[in-house]
N, C-alpha and C. Protein backbone atom coordinates (compact mmCIF):
# COMPACT_ATOMS: atom_id res chain seq x y z
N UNK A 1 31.58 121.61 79.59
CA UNK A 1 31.36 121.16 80.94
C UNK A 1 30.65 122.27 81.71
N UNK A 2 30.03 121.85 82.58
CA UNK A 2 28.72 122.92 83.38
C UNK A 2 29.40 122.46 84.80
N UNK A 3 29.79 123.76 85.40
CA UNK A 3 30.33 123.78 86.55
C UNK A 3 29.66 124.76 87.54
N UNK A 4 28.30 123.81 89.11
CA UNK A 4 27.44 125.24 89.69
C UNK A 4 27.93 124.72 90.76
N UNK A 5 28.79 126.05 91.51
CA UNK A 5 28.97 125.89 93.14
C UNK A 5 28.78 127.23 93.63
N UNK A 6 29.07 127.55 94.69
CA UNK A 6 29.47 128.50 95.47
C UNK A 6 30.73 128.85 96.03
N UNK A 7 30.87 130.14 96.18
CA UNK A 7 32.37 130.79 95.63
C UNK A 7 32.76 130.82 96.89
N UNK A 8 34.46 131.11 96.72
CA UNK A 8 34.97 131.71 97.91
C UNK A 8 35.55 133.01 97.02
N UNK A 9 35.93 133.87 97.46
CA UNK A 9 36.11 135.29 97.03
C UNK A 9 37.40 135.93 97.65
N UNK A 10 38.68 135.74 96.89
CA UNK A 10 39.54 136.66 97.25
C UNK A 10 40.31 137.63 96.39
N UNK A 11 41.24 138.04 96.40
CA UNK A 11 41.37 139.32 95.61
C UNK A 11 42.59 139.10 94.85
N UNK A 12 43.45 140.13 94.64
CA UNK A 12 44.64 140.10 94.03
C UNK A 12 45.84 139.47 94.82
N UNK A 13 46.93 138.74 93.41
CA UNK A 13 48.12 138.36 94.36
C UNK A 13 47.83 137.36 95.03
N UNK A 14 47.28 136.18 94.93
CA UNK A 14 46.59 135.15 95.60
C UNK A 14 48.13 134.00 95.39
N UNK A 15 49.28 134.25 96.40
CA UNK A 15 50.63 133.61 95.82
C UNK A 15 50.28 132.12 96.43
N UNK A 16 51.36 131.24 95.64
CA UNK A 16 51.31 129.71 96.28
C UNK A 16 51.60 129.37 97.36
N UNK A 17 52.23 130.67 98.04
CA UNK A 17 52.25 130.71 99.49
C UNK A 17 51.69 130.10 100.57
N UNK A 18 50.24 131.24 99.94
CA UNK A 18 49.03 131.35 100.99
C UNK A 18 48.42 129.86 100.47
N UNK A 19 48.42 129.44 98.86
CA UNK A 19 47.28 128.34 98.37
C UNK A 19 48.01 127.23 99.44
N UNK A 20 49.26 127.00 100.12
CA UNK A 20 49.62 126.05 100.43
C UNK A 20 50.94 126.20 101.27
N UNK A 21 51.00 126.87 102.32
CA UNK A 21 52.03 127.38 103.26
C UNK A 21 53.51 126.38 102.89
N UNK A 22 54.37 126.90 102.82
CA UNK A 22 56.01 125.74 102.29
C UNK A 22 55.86 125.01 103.71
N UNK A 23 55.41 125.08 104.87
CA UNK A 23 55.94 124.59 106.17
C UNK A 23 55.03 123.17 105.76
N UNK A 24 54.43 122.68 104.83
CA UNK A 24 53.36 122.15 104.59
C UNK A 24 54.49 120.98 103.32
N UNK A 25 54.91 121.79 102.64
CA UNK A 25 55.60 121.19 101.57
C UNK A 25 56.11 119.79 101.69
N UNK A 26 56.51 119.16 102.76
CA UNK A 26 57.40 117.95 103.60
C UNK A 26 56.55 116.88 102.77
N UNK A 27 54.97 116.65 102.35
CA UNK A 27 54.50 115.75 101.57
C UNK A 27 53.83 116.25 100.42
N UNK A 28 53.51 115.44 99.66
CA UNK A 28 53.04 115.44 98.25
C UNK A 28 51.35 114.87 97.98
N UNK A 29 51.03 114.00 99.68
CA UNK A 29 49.35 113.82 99.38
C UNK A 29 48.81 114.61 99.24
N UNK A 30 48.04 114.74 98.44
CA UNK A 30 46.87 115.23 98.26
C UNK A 30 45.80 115.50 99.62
N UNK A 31 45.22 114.64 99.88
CA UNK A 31 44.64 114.42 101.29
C UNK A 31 45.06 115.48 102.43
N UNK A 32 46.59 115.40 102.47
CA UNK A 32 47.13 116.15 103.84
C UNK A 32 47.32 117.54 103.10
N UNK A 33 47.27 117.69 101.50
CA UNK A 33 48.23 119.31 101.03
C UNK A 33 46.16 119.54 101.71
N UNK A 34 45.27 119.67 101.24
CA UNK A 34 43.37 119.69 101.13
C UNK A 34 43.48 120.41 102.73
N UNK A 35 43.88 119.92 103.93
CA UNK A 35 44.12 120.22 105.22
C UNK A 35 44.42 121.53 105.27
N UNK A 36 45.39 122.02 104.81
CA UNK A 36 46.04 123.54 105.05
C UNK A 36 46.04 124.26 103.56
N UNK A 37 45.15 124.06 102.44
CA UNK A 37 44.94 124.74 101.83
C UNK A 37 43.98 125.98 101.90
N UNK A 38 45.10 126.75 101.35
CA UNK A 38 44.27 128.62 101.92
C UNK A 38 44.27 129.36 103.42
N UNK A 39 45.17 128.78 104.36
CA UNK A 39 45.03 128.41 105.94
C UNK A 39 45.57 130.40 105.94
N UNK A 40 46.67 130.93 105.48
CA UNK A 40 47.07 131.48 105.62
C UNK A 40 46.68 132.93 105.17
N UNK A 41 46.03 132.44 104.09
CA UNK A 41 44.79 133.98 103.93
C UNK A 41 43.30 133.79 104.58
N UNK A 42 42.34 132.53 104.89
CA UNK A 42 41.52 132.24 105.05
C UNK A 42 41.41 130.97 105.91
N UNK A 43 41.42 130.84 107.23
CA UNK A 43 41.23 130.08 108.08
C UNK A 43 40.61 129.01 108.15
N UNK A 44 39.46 129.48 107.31
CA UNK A 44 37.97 128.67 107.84
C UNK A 44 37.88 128.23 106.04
N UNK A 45 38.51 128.17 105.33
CA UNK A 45 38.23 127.58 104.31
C UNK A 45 38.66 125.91 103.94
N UNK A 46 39.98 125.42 104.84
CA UNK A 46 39.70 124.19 104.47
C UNK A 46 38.78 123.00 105.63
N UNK A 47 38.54 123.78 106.39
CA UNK A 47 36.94 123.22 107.21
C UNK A 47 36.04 123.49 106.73
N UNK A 48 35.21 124.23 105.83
CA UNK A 48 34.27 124.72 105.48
C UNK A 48 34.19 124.62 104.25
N UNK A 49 35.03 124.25 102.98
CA UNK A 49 34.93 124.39 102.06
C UNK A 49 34.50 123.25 101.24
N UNK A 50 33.34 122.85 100.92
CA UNK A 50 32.68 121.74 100.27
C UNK A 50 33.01 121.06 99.10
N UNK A 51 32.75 120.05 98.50
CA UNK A 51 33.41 119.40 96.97
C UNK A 51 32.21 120.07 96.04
N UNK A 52 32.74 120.84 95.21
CA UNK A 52 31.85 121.55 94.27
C UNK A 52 32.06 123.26 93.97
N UNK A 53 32.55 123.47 94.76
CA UNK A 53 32.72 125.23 95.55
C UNK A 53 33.81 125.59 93.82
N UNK A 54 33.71 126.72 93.76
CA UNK A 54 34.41 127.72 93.47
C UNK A 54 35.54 128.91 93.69
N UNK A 55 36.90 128.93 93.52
CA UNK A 55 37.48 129.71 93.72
C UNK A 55 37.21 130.92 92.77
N UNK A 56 37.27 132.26 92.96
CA UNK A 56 37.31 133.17 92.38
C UNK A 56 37.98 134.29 92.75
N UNK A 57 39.03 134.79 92.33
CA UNK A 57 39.64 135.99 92.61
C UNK A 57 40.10 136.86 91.46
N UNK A 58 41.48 137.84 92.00
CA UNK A 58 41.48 138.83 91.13
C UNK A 58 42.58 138.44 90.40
N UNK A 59 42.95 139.39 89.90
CA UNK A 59 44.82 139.64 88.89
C UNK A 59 45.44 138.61 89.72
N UNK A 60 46.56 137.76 89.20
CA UNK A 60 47.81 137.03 89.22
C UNK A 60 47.64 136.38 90.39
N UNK A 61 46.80 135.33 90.18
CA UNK A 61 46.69 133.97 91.26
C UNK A 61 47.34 133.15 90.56
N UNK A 62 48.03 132.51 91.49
CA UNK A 62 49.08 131.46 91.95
C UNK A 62 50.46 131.79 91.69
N UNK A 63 50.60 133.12 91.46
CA UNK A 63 52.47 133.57 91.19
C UNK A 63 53.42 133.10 92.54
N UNK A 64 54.18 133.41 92.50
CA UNK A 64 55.22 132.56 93.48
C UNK A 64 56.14 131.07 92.83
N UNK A 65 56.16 130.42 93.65
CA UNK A 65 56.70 129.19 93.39
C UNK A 65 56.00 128.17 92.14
N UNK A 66 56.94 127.50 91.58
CA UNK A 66 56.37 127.47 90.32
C UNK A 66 55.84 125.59 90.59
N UNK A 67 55.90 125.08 91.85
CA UNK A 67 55.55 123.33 92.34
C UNK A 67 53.66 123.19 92.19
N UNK A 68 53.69 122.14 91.75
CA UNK A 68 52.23 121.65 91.74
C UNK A 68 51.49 121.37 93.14
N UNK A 69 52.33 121.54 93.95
CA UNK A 69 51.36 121.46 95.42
C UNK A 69 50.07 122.73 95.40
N UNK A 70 50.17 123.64 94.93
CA UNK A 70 49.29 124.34 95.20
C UNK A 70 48.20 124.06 94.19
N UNK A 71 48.09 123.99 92.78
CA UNK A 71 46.76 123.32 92.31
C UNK A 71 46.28 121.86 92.82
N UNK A 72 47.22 121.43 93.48
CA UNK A 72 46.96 119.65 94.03
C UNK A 72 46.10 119.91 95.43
N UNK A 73 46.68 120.69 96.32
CA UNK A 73 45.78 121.06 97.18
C UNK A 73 44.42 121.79 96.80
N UNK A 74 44.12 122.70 96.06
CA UNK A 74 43.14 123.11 96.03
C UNK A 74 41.97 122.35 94.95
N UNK A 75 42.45 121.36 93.66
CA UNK A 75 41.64 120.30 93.39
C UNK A 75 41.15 119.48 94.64
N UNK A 76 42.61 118.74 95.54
CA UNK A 76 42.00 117.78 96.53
C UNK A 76 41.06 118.49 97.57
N UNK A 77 40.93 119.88 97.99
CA UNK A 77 40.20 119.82 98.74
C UNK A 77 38.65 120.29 98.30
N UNK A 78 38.30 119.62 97.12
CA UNK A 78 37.01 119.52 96.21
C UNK A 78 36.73 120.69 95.49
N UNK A 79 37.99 121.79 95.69
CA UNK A 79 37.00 122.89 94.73
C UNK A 79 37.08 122.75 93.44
N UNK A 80 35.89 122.89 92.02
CA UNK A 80 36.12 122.17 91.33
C UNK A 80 36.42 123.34 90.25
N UNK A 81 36.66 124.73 90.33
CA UNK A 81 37.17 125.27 89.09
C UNK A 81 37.74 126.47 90.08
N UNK A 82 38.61 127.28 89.44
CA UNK A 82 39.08 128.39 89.86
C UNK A 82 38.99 129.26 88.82
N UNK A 83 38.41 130.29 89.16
CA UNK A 83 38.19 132.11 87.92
C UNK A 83 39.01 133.15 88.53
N UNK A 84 39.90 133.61 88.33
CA UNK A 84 40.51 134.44 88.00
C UNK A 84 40.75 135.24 87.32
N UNK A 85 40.79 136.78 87.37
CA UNK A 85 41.16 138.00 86.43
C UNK A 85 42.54 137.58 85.48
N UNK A 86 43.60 136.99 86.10
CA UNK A 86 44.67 136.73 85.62
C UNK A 86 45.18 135.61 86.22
N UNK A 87 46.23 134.54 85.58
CA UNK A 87 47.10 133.70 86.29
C UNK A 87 48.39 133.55 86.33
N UNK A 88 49.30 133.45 87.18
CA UNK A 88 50.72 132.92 86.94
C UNK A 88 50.23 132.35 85.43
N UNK A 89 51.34 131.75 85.03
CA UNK A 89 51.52 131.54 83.41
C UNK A 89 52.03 129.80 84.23
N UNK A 90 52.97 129.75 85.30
CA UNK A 90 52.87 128.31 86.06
C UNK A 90 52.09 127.84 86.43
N UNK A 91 50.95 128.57 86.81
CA UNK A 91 49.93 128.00 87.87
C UNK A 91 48.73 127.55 86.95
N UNK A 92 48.82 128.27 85.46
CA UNK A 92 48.00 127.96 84.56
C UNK A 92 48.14 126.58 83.91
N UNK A 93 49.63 126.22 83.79
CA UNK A 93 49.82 125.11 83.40
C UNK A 93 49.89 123.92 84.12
N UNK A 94 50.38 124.16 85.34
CA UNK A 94 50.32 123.74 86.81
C UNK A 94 48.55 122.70 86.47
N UNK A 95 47.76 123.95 86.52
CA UNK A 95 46.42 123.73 86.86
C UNK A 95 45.95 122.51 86.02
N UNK A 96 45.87 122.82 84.74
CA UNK A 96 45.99 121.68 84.01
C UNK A 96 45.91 120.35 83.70
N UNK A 97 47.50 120.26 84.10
CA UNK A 97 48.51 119.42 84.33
C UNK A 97 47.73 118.14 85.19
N UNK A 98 46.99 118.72 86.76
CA UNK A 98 46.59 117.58 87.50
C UNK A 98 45.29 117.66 87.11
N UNK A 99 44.84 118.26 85.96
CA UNK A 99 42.76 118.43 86.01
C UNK A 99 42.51 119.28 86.52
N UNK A 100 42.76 120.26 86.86
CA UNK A 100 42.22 121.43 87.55
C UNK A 100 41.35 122.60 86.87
N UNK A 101 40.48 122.76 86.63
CA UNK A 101 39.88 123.43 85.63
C UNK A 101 40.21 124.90 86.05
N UNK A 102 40.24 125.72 85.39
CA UNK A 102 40.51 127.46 85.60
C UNK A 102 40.15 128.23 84.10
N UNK A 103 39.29 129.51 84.50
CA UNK A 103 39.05 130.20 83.22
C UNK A 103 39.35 131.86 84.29
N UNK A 104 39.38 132.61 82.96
CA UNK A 104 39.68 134.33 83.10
C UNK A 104 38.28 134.77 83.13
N UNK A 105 38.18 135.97 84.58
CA UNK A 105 36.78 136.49 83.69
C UNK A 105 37.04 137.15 84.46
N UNK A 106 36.62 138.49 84.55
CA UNK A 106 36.23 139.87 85.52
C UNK A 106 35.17 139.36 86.82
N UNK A 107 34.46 138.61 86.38
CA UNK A 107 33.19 138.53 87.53
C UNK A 107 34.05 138.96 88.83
N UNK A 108 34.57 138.66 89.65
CA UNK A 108 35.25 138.92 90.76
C UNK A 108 33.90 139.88 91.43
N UNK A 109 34.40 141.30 90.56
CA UNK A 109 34.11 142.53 91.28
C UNK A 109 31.83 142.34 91.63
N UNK A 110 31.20 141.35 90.83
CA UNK A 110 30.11 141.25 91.26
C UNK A 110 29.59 140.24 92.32
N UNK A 111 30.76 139.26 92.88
CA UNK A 111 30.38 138.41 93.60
C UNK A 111 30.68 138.55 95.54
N UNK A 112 29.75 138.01 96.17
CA UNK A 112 30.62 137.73 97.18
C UNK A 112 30.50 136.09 98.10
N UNK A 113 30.79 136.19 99.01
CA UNK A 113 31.19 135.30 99.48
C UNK A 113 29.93 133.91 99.35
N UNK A 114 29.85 133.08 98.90
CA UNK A 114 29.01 131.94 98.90
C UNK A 114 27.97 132.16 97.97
N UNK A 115 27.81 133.31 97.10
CA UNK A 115 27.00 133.64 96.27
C UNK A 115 27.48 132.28 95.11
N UNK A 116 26.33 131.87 94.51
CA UNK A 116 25.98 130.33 93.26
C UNK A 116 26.54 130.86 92.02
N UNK A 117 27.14 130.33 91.50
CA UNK A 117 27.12 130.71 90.03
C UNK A 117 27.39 129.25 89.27
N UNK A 118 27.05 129.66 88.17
CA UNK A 118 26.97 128.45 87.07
C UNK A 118 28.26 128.59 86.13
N UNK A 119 29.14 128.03 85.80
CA UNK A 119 30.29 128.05 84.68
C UNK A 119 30.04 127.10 83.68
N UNK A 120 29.91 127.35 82.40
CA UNK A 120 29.73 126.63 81.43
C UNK A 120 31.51 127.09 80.45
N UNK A 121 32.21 126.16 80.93
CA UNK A 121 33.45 125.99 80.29
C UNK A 121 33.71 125.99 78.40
N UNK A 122 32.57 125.60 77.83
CA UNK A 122 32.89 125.38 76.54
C UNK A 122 32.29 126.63 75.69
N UNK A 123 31.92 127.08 76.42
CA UNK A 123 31.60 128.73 75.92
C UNK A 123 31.93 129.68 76.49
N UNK A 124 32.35 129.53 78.11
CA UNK A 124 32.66 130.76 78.03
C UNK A 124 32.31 131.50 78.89
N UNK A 125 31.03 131.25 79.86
CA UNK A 125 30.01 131.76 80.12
C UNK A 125 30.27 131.31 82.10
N UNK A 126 29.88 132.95 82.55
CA UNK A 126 29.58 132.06 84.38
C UNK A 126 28.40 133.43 84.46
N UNK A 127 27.22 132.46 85.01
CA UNK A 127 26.17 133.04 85.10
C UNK A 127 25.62 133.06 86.97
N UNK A 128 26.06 134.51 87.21
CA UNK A 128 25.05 134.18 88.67
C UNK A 128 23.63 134.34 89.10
N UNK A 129 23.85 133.11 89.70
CA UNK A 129 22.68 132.50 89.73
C UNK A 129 21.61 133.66 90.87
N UNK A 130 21.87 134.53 91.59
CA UNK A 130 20.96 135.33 92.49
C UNK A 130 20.57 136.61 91.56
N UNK A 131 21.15 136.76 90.13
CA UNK A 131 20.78 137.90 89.70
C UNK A 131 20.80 137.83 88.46
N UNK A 132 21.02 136.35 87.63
CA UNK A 132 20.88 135.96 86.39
C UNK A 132 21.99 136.51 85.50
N UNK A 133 22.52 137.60 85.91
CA UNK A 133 23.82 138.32 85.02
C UNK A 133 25.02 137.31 84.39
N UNK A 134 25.48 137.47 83.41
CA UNK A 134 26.08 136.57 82.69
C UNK A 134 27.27 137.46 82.21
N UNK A 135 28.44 136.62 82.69
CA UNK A 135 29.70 136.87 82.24
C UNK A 135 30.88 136.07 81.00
N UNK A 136 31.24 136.67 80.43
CA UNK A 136 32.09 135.91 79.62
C UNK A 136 33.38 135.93 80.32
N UNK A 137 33.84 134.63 80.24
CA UNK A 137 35.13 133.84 80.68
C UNK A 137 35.68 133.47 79.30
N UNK A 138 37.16 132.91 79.82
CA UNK A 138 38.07 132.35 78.40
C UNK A 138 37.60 130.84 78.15
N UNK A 139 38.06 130.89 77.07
CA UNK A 139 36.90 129.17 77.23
C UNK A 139 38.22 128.01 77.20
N UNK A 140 37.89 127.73 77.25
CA UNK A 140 39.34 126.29 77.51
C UNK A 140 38.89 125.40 76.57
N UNK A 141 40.29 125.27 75.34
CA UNK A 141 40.54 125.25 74.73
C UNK A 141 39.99 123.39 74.73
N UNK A 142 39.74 122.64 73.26
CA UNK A 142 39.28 121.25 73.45
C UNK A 142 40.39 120.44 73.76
N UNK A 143 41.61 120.58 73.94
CA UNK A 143 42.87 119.96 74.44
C UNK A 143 42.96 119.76 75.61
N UNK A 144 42.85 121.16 76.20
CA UNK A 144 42.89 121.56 77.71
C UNK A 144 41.43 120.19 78.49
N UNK A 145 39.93 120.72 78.07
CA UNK A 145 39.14 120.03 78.37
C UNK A 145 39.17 118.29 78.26
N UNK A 146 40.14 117.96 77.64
CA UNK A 146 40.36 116.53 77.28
C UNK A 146 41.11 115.86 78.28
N UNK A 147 42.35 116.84 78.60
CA UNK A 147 43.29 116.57 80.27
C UNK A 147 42.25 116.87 81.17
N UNK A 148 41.66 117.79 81.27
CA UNK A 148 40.40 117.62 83.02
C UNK A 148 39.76 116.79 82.74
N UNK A 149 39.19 116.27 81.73
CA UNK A 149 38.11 115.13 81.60
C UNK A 149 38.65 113.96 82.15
N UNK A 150 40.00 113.82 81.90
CA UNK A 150 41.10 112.51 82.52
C UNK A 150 41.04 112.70 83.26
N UNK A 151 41.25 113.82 84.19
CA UNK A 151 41.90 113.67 85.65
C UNK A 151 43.65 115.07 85.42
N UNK A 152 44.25 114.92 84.23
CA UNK A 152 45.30 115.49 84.36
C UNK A 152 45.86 114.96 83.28
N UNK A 153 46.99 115.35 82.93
CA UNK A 153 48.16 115.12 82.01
C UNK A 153 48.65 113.88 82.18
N UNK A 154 49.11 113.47 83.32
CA UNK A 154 49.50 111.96 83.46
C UNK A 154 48.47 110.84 82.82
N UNK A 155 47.07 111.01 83.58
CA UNK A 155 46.24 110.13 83.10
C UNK A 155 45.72 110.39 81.37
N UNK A 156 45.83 111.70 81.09
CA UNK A 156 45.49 111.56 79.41
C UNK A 156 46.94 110.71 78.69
N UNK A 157 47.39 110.98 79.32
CA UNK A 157 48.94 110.12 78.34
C UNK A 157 48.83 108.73 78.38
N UNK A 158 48.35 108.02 79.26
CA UNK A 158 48.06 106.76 80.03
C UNK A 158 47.07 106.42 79.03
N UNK A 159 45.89 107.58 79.03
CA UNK A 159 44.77 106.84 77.95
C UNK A 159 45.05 106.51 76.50
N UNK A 160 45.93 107.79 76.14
CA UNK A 160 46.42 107.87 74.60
C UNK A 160 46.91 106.62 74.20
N UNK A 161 48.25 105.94 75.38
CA UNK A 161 49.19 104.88 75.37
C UNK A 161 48.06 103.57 75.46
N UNK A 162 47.32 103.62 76.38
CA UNK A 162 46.74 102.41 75.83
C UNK A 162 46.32 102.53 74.89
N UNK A 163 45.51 103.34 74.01
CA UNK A 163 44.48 103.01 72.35
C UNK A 163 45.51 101.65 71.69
């Protein structure tokens, strides 16, 4: 899968906190979690943040609470992959789970804010696009790619059950 947006850029320790404040927790839409996703490290990101965009940060994003509101909010509010140095080991499966695409890569330290890059998931690869430099990411595995292609875990089980 070939994934080109523009990034948002934050750093280490990125907890489920901030992806989705608990005062927020009271529902489970999608729609309303998209509203106050990121509100608490970054203001202007769920007004501003387009369907296509990129998360990218550093070491151990999404540690904290181990609930799917925080990959549900940040799929619903269109961003369509998240890169990270490291992940919760929940938030990885978390991610998953609803389609959320996520790979490992260092890039972090060459990007900044709204800078393009290209992710090519089945190799491996996020290439930015203002300076052509090419990074290797973890590649997600053909299992993993089979649940985002669904939508998530629920809907691949749904497909399996009908054959």
């Amino acid at each position: 899968m070939i994934i080109k947006g523009r990034v948002w850029v934050y750093s280490d320790n990125v907890d489920t906190d901030v992806i989705i404040p608990a005062r927020y927790l009271n529902t489970s839409n999608p729609k309303e979690l998209a509203k106050h996703c990121m509100e608490d490290i970054d203001e202007s990101f769920a007004k501003e943040v387009k369907r296509g965009d990129i998360i990218v940060a550093g070491y151990n994003f999404g540690s904290g609470s181990s609930r799917e509101h925080a990959p549900i909010a940040i799929k619903a509010s269109g961003v369509a992959c998240v890169i990270a140095k490291s992940f919760s080991r929940i938030f990885y499966r978390n991610a998953f789970n609803i389609g959320l695409p996520i790979l490992e890569s260092n890039v972090l330290d060459e990007l900044e804010k709204f800078d393009e890059i290209e992710v090519d998931t089945k190799k491996g690869q996020i290439k930015i696009l203002k300076n052509g430099k090419v990074f290797e990411s973890s590649v997600i595995p053909e299992f993993m790619q089979k649940l985002i292609e669904s939508g998530g875990l629920f809907n691949y089980a749904k497909e399996i059950l009908e054959v």
